[in-house]
Protein backbone atom coordinates (compact mmCIF):
# COMPACT_ATOMS: atom_id res chain seq x y z
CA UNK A 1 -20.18 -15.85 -8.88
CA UNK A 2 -23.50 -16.92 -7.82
CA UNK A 3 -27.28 -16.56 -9.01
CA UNK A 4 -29.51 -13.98 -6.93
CA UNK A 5 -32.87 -15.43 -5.48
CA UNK A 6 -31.60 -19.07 -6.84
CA UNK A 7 -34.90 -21.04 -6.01
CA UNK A 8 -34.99 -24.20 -3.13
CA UNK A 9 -36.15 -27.43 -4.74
CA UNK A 10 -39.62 -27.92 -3.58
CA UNK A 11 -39.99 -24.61 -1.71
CA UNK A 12 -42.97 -23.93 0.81
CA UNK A 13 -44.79 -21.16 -1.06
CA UNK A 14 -45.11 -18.84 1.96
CA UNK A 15 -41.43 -19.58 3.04
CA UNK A 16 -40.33 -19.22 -0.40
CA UNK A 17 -41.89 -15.53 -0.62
CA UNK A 18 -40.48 -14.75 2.58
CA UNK A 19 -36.94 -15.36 1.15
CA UNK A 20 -37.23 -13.95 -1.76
CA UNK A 21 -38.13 -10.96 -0.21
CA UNK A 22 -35.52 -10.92 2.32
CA UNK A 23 -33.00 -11.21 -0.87
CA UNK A 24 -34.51 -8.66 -2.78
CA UNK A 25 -34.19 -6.32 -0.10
CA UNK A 26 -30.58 -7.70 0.65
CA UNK A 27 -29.55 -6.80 -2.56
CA UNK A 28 -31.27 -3.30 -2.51
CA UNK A 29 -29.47 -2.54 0.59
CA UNK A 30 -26.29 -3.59 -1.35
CA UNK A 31 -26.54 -1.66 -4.53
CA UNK A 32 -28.11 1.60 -2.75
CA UNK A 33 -24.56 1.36 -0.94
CA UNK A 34 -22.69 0.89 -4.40
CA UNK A 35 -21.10 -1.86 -4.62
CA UNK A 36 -20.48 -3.62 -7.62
CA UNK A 37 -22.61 -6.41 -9.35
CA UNK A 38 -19.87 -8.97 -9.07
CA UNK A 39 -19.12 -8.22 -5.53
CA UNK A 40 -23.49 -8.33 -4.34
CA UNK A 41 -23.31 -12.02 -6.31
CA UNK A 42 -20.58 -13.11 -4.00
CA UNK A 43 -21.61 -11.56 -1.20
CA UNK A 44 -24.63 -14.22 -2.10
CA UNK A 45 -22.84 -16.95 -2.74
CA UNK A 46 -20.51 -16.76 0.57
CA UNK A 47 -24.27 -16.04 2.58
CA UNK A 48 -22.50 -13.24 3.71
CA UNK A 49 -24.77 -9.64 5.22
CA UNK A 50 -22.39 -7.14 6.07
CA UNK A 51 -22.99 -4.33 8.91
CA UNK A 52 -23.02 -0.57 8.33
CA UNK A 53 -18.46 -0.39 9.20
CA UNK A 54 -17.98 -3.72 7.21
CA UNK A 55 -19.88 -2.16 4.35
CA UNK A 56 -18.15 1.42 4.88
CA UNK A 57 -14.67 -1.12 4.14
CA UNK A 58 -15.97 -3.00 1.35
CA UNK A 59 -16.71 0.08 -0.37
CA UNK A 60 -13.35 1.80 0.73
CA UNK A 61 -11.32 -1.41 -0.96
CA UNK A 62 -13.28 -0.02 -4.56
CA UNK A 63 -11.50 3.05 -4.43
CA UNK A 64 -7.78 0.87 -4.80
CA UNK A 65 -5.73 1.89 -7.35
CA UNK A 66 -2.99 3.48 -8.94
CA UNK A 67 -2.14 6.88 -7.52
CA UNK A 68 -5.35 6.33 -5.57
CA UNK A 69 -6.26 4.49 -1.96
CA UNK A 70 -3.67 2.02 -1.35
CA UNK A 71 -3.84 1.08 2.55
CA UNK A 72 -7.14 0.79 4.13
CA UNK A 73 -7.61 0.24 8.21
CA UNK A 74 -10.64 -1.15 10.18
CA UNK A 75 -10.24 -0.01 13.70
CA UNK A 76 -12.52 0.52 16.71
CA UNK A 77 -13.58 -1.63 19.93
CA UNK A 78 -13.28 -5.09 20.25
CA UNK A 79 -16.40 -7.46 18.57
CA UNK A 80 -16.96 -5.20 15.24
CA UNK A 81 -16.40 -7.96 12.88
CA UNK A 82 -13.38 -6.28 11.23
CA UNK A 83 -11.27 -9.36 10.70
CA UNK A 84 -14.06 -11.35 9.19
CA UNK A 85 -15.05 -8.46 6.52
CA UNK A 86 -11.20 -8.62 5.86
CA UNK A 87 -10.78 -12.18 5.07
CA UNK A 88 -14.35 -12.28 3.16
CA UNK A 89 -13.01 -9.21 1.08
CA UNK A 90 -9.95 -11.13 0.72
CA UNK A 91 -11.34 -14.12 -0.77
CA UNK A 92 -13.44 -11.93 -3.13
CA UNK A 93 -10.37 -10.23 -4.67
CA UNK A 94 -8.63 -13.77 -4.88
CA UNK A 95 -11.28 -15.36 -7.05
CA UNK A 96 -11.88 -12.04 -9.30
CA UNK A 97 -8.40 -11.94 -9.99
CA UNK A 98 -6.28 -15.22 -11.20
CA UNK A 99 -3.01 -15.72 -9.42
CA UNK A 100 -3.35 -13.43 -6.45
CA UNK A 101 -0.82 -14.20 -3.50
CA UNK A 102 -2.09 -12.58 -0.49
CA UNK A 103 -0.45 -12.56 3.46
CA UNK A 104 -2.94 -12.74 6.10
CA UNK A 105 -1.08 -11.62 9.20
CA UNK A 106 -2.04 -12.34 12.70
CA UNK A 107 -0.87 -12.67 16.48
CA UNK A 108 0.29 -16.20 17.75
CA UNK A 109 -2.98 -16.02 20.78
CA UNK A 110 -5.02 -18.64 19.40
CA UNK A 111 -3.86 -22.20 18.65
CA UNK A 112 -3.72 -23.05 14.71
CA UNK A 113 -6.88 -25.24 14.85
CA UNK A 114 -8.99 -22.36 16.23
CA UNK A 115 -7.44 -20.23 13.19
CA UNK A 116 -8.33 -22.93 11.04
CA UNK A 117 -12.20 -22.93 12.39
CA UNK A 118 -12.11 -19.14 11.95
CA UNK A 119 -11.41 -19.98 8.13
CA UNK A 120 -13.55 -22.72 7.65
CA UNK A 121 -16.34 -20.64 9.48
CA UNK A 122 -15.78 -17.46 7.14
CA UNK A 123 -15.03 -19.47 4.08
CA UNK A 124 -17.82 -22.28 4.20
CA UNK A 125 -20.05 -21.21 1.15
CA UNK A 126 -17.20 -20.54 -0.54
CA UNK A 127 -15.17 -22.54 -3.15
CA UNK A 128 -11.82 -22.95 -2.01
CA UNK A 129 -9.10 -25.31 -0.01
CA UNK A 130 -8.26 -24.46 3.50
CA UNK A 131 -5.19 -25.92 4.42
CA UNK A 132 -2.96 -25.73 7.65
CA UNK A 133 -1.03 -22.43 6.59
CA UNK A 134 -3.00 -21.25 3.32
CA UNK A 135 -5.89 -21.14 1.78
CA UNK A 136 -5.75 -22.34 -2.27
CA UNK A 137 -8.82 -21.06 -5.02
CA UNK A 138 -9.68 -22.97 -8.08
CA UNK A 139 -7.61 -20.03 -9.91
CA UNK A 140 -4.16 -20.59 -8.54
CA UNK A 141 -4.45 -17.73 -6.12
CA UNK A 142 -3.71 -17.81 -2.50
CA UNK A 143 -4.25 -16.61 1.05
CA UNK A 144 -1.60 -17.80 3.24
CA UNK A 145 -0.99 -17.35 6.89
CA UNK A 146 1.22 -16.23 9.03
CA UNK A 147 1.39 -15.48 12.95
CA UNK A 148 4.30 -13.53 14.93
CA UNK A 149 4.60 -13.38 18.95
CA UNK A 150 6.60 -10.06 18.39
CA UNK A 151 6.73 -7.18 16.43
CA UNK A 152 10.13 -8.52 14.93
CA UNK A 153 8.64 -12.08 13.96
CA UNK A 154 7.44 -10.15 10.35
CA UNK A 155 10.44 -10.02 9.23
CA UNK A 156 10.61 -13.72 8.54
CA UNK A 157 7.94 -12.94 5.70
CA UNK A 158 10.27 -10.03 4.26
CA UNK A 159 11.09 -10.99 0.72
CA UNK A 160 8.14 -12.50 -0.49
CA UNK A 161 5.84 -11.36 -3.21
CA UNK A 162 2.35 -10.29 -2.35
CA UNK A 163 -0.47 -8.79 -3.88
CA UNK A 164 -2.45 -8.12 -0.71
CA UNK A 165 -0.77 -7.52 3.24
CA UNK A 166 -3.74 -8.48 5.82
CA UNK A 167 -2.72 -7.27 9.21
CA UNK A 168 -4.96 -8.36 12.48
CA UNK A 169 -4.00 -6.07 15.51
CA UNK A 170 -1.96 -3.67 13.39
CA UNK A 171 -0.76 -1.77 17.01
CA UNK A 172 1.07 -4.64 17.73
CA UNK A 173 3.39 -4.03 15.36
CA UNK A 174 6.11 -1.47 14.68
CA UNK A 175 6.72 1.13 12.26
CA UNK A 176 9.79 -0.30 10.60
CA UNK A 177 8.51 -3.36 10.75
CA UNK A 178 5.26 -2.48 8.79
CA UNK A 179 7.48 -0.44 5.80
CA UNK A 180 9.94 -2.81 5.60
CA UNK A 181 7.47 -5.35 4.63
CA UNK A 182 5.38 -2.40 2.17
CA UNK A 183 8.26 -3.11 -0.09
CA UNK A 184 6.50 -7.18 -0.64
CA UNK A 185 3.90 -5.59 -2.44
CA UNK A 186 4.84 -6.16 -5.74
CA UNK A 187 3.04 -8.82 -7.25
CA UNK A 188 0.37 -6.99 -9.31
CA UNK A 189 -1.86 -9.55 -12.01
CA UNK A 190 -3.99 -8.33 -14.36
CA UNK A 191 -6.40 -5.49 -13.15
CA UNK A 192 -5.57 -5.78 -9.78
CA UNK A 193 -3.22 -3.20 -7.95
CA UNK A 194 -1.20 -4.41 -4.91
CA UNK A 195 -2.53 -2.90 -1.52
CA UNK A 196 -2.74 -3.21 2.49
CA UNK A 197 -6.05 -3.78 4.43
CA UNK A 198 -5.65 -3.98 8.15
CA UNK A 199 -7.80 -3.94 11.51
CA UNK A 200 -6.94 -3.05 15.38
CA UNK A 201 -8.22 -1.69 18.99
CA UNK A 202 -6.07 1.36 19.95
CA UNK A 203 -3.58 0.66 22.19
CA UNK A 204 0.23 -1.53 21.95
CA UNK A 205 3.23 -0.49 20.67
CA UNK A 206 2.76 0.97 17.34
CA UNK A 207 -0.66 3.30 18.88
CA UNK A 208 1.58 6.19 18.26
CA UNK A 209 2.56 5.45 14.51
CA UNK A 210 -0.81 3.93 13.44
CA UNK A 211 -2.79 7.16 15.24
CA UNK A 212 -0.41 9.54 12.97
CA UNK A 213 -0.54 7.71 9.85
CA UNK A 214 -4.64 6.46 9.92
CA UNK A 215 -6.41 8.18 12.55
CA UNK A 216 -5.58 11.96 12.40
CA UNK A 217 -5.35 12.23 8.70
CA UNK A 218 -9.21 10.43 8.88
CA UNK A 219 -9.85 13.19 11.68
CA UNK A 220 -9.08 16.10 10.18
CA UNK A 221 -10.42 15.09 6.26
CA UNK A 222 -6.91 14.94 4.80
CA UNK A 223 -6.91 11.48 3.87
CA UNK A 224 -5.04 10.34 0.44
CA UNK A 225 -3.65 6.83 -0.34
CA UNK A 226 -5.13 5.72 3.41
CA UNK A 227 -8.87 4.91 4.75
CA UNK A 228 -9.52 4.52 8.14
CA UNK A 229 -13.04 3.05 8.84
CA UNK A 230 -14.51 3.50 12.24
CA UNK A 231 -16.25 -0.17 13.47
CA UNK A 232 -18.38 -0.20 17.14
CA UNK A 233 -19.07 -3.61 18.87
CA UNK A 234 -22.86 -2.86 18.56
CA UNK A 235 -22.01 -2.61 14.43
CA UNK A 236 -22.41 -6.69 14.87
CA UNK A 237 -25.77 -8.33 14.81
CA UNK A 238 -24.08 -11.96 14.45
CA UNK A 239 -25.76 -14.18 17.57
CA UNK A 240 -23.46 -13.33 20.67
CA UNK A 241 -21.90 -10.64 19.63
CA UNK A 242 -23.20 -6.69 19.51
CA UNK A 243 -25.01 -5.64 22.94
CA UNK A 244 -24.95 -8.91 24.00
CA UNK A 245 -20.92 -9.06 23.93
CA UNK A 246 -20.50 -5.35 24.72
CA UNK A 247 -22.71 -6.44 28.18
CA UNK A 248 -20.90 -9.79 28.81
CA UNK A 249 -17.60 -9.31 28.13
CA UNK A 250 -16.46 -5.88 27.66
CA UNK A 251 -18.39 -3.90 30.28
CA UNK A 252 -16.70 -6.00 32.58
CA UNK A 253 -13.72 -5.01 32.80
CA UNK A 254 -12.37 -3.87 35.85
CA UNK A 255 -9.27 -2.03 34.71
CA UNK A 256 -10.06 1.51 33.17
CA UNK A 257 -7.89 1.26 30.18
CA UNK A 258 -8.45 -1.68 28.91
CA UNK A 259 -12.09 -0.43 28.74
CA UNK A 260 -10.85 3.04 27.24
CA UNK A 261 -9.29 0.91 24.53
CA UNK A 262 -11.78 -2.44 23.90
CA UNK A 263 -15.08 -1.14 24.72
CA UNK A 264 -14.85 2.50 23.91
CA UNK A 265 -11.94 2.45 21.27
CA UNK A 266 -10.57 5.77 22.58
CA UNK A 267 -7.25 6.78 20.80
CA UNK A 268 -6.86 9.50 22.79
CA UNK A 269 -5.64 7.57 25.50
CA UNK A 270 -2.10 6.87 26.03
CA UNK A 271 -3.53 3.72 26.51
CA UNK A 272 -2.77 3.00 30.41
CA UNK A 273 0.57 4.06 29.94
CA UNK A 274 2.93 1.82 32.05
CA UNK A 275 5.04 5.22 32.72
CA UNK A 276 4.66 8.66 32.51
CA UNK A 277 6.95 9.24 29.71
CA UNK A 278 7.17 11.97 27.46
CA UNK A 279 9.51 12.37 24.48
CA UNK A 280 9.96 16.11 24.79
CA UNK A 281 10.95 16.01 28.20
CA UNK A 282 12.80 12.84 28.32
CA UNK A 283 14.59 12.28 25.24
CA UNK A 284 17.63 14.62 24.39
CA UNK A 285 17.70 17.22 21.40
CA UNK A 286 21.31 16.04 20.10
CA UNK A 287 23.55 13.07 22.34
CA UNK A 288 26.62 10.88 21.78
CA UNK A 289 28.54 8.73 24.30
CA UNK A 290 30.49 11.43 26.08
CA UNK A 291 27.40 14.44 26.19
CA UNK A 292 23.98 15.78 25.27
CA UNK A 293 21.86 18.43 24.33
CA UNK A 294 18.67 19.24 26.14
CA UNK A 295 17.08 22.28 26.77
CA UNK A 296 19.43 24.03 24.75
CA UNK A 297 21.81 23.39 26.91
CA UNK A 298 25.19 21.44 26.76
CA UNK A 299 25.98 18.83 29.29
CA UNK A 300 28.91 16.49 29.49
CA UNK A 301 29.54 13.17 30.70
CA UNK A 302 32.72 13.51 32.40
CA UNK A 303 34.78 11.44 35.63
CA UNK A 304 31.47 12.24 37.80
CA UNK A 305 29.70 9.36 35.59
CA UNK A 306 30.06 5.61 35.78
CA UNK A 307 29.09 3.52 32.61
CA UNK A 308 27.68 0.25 32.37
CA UNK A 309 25.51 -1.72 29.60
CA UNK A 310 22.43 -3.39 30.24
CA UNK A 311 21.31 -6.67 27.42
CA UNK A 312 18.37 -8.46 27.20
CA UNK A 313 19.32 -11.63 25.53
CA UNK A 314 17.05 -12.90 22.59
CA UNK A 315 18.19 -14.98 19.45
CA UNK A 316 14.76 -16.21 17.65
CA UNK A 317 13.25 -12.91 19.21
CA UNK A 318 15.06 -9.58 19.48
CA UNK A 319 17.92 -8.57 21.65
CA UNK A 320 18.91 -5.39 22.86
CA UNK A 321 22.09 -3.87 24.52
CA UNK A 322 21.92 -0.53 26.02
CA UNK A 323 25.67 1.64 27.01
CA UNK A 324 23.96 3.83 29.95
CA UNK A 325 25.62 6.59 31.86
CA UNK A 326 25.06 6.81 35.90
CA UNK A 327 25.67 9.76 37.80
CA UNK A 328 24.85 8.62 41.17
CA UNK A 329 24.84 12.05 42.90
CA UNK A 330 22.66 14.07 40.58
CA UNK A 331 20.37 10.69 40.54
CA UNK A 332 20.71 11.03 36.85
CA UNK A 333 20.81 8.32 33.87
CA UNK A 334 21.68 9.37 30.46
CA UNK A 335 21.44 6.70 27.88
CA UNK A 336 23.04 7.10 24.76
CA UNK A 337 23.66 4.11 22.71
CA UNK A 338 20.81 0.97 21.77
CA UNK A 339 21.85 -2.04 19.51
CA UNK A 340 18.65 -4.02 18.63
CA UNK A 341 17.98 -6.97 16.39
CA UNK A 342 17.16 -10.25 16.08
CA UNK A 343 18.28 -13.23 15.15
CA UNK A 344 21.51 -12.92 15.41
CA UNK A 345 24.28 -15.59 17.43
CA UNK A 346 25.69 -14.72 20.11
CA UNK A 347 28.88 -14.13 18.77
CA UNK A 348 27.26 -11.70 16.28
CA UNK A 349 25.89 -9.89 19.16
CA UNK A 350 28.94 -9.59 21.52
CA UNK A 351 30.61 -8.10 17.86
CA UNK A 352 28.00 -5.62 17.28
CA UNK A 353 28.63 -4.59 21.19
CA UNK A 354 32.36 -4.22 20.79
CA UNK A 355 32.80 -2.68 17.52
CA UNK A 356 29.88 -0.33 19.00
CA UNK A 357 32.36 0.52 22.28
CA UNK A 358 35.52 2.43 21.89
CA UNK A 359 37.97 2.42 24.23
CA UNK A 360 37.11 5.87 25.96
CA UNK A 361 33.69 4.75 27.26
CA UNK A 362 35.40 2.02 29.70
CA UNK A 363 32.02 0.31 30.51
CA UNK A 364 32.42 -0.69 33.81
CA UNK A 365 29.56 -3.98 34.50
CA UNK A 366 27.09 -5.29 31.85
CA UNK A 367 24.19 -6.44 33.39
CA UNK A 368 21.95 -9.17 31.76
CA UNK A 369 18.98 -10.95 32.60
CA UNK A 370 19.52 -13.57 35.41
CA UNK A 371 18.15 -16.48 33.37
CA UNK A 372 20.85 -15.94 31.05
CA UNK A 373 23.45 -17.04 34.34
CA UNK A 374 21.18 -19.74 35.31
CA UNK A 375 23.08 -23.01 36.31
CA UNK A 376 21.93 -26.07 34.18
CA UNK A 377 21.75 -29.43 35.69
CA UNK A 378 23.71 -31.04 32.93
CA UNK A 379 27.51 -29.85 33.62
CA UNK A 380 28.12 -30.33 29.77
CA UNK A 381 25.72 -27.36 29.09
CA UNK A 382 26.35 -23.72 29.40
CA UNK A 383 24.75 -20.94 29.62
CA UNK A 384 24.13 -17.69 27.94
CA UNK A 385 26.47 -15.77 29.61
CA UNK A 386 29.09 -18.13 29.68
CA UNK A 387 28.72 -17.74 25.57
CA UNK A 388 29.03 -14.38 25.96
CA UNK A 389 32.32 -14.93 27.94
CA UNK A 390 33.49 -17.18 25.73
CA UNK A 391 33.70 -14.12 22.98
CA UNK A 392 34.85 -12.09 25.12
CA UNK A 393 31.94 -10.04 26.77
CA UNK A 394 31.59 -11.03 30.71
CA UNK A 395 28.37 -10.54 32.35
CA UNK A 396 26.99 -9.72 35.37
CA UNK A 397 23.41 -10.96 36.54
CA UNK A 398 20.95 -8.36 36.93
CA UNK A 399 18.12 -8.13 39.36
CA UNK A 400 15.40 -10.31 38.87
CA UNK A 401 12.69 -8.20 40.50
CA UNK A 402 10.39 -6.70 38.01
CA UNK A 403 7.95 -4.30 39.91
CA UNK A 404 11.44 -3.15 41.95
CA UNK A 405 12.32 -2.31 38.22
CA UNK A 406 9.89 -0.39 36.86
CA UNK A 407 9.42 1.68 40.82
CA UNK A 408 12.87 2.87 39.59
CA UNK A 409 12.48 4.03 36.19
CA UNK A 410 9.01 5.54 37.57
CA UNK A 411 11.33 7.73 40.05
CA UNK A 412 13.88 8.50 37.60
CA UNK A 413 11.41 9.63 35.22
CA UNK A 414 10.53 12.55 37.83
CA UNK A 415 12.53 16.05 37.69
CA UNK A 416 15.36 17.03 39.48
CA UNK A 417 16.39 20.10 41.07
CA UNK A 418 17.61 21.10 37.92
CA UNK A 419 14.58 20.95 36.30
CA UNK A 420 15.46 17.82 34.02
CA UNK A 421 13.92 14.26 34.53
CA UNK A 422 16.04 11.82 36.21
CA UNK A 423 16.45 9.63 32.58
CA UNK A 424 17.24 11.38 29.19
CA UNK A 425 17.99 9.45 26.21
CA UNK A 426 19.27 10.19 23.17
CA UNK A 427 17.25 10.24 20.30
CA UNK A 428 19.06 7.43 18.56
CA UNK A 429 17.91 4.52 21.51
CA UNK A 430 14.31 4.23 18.70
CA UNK A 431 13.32 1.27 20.71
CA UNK A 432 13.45 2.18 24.34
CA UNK A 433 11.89 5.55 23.46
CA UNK A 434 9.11 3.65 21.68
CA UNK A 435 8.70 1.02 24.44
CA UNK A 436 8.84 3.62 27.49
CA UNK A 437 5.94 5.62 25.63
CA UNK A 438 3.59 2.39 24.59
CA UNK A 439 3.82 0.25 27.14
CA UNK A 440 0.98 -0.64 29.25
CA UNK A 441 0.71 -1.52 32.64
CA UNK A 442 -0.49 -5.56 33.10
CA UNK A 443 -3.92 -5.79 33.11
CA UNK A 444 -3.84 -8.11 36.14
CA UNK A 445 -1.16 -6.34 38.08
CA UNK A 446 -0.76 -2.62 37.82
CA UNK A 447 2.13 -2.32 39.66
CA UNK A 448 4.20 -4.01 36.59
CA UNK A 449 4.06 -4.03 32.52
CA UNK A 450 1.95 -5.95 30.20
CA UNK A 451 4.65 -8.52 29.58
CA UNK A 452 2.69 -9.13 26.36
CA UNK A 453 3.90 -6.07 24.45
CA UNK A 454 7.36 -5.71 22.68
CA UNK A 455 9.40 -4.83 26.05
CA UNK A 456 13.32 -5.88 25.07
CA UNK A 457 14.67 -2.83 25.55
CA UNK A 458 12.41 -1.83 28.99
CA UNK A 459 14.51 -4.90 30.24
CA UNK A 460 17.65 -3.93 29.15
CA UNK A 461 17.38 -0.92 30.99
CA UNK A 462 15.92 -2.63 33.76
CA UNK A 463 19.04 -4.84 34.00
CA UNK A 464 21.64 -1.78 33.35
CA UNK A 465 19.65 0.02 36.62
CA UNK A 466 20.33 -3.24 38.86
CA UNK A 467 23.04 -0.69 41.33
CA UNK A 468 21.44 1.96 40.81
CA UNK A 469 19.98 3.90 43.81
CA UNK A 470 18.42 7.34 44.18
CA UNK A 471 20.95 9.39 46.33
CA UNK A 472 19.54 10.73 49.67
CA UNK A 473 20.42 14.35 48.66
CA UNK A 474 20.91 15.62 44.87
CA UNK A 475 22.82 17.34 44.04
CA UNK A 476 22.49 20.43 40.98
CA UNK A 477 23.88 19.51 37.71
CA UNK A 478 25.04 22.41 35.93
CA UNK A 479 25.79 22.58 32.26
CA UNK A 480 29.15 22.15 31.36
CA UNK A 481 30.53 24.92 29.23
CA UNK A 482 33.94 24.79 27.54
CA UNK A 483 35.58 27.59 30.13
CA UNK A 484 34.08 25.97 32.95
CA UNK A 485 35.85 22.63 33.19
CA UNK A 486 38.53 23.63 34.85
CA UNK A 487 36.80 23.75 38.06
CA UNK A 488 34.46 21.27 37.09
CA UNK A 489 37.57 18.91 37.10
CA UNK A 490 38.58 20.26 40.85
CA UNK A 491 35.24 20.32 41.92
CA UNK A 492 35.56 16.77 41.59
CA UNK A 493 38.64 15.90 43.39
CA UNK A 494 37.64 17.72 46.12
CA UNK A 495 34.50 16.24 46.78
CA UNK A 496 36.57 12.54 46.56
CA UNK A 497 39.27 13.86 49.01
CA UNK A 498 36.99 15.09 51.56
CA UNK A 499 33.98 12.39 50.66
């Protein structure tokens, strides 16, 4: 791909030597860390000199094959240079192998000409054509890219055949999300087997799933078809970056978690957890719509409870429903049910809701977001909810007020003096479990969430918790056994008669 130590037409002697020095020892540097002849000549060519946890990756992406390595992550603080060893690797494997396609996946921060610069900037020595959403090689293959706001923005790429997934900020994505699209990778070409590199900081909704499945198989020397490659801002000797960007940038932030996750790369943080959630205590062993299982012990949702949903509307992005059960006196929400998807009409979402409902569960309110109410100007337009009424499903604006919102969940999240938190959900609600435990609090404004993160469902519950309020007194839930109902039921006419 390129010749080492090509000379410079009409060199300076002493200059000359100095180069040709620097090369030789560039290229020592590169074979004592064994990589490949082809790989040090482009490597050359692209006037590319790789730090210590750029060359720990390069060398990873050799061990690709069948039966062998197949996804490889670059994680650590912020400033490492893992994105740029990606796309350089990238561009290697597309002009060693003919007819590669390969999906370079990124989030939508940046504006598409400062992605472009990034490209042009990594891929300047190199001979290819960068265009507005792909990058083309003499050989027919392909980088192309993509961007998504959320988590559920992927999808849009599911179908298509890849050789190589790229994913920048891999936390910012979700599990399903991430396998659904595993099953793109199915374009293999001659020699080359189809595989997954990806980079991130700790931290953002899929911490959990990316710590299980990179991290802690890395930790404990179990690793099989996945790499994980530690990077540290100091790894960078590119001008600005290193000390100089760990000192100016990182080491100032104020907020403690955002410098457990950027400038130390801790993953043994939850991260500056919006809420103190924790999916043993807080999520149910077994639950349906009328009781659940926690504790090993049986409780039912009988006349004492009041249901009502709670939506966040989306139609690009995703929406969510939630069918939540109130029992105002032992301060206790159980939620049972989620719906979540997106792009869907609004009359495929009020259908999903119904056919979800049965008759029994006589939802009392649904409470949405109060933009979706909003009067237009125009009195030919209508809004959200008045869609939704249109099909069938009337709505009822929710509160607004987003740190009132999360003080609530907060208190509900605390025990009772039954010894169970004030929310359980059951297992099934994926999303709101997920979102309760990744969140993070807003960097700017700790007394609300990072409204950057996937946070449908947190809303929806929001919403569905507009009425409620902690009672003054609470009151002991017991379990509700099968010979006990009986005076469970007159237990609960009397307290109405003599209320």
């Amino acid at each position: 791909m390129g010749q080492r130590g090509r000379p410079r037409k009409n060199p300076e002697p002493q200059q000359d030597s100095l180069e040709q020095e620097a090369i030789r020892t560039y290229i020592a540097y590169l074979v004592q860390a064994g990589l490949p002849d082809d790989m040090i000549d482009f490597f050359l060519q692209a006037q590319y000199v790789p730090n210590k946890s750029q060359l720990a990756f390069h060398r990873a992406t050799l061990e690709c094959g069948p039966g062998k390595v197949q996804e490889i992550l670059m994680e650590g603080p912020k400033g490492g240079g893992k994105s740029h060893a990606e796309l350089i690797q990238a561009a290697y494997e597309c002009l060693k192998y003919p007819g590669i396609r390969c999906l370079f996946m990124r989030k939508q921060k940046a504006s598409a000409s400062e992605h472009l610069n990034e490209l042009a900037t990594a891929f300047r020595h190199i001979p290819c054509n960068i265009g507005k959403k792909e990058v083309t090689f003499p050989n027919g293959s392909i980088i192309q890219v993509g961007g998504y706001n959320t988590s559920g923005d992927i999808i849009k790429y599911n179908g298509e055949n890849h050789s190589l997934l790229i994913y920048d900020e891999l936390t910012m994505i979700k599990q399903e999300d991430y396998e659904a699209m595993w099953g793109n990778l199915r374009l293999a070409v001659a020699g080359y087997y189809p595989r997954m590199y990806a980079s991130t900081n700790p931290g953002g909704i899929g911490h959990q799933w990316v710590k299980k499945k990179f991290i802690e198989p890395w930790r404990s020397g179990t690793e099989t078809d996945t790499r994980s490659i530690h990077s540290e801002t100091t790894d960078n000797n590119a001008p600005g970056m290193g000390e100089d960007y760990k000192r100016d940038k990182l080491e100032k932030y104020s907020s403690e978690h955002l410098r457990e996750r950027f400038l130390k790369g801790n993953w043994d943080i939850n991260d500056g957890a919006a809420f103190k959630f924790n999916r043993k205590k807080h999520v149910a062993e077994s639950g349906s719509a009328f009781a659940f299982d926690i504790n090993g012990k049986h409780y039912v949702i009988d006349d004492n409870w009041i249901r009502v949903g709670g939506i966040d509307y989306g139609s690009r992005k995703p929406y969510c429903h939630l069918w939540i059960a109130i029992n105002q006196n032992y301060g206790r929400v159980y939620v049972y049910r989620e719906d979540y998807a997106a792009r869907l009409s609004v009359k495929q979402q009020v259908t999903r809701i119904t056919q979800k409902t049965s008759d029994e569960e006589d939802i009392l309110v649904t409470f949405c977001d109060p933009a979706m109410a909003r009067e237009y100007e125009s009195d030919l337009s209508t809004n959200a909810a008045d869609e939704y009424a249109q099909y069938g499903l009337v709505l009822t604006p929710g509160t607004r007020w987003r740190k009132a919102g999360k003080i609530k969940i907060d208190n509900l999240l605390e025990d009772r003096p039954d010894g169970l938190p004030g929310i359980i959900i059951a297992p099934g609600c994926e999303h709101l479990i997920g979102q309760l435990d990744t969140l993070t609090t807003d960097p700017n404004d700790p007394e609300d969430v990072n409204t950057d993160e996937e946070d449908h469902a947190y809303d929806a519950l929001r919403y569905g918790l507009s009425r409620f309020k902690e009672p003054a007194v609470y009151e002991d839930q017991r379990p509700s056994q099968y010979e006990e109902e009986e005076e469970v039921s007159h237990y609960s006419i009397m307290r109405m008669l003599f209320a």
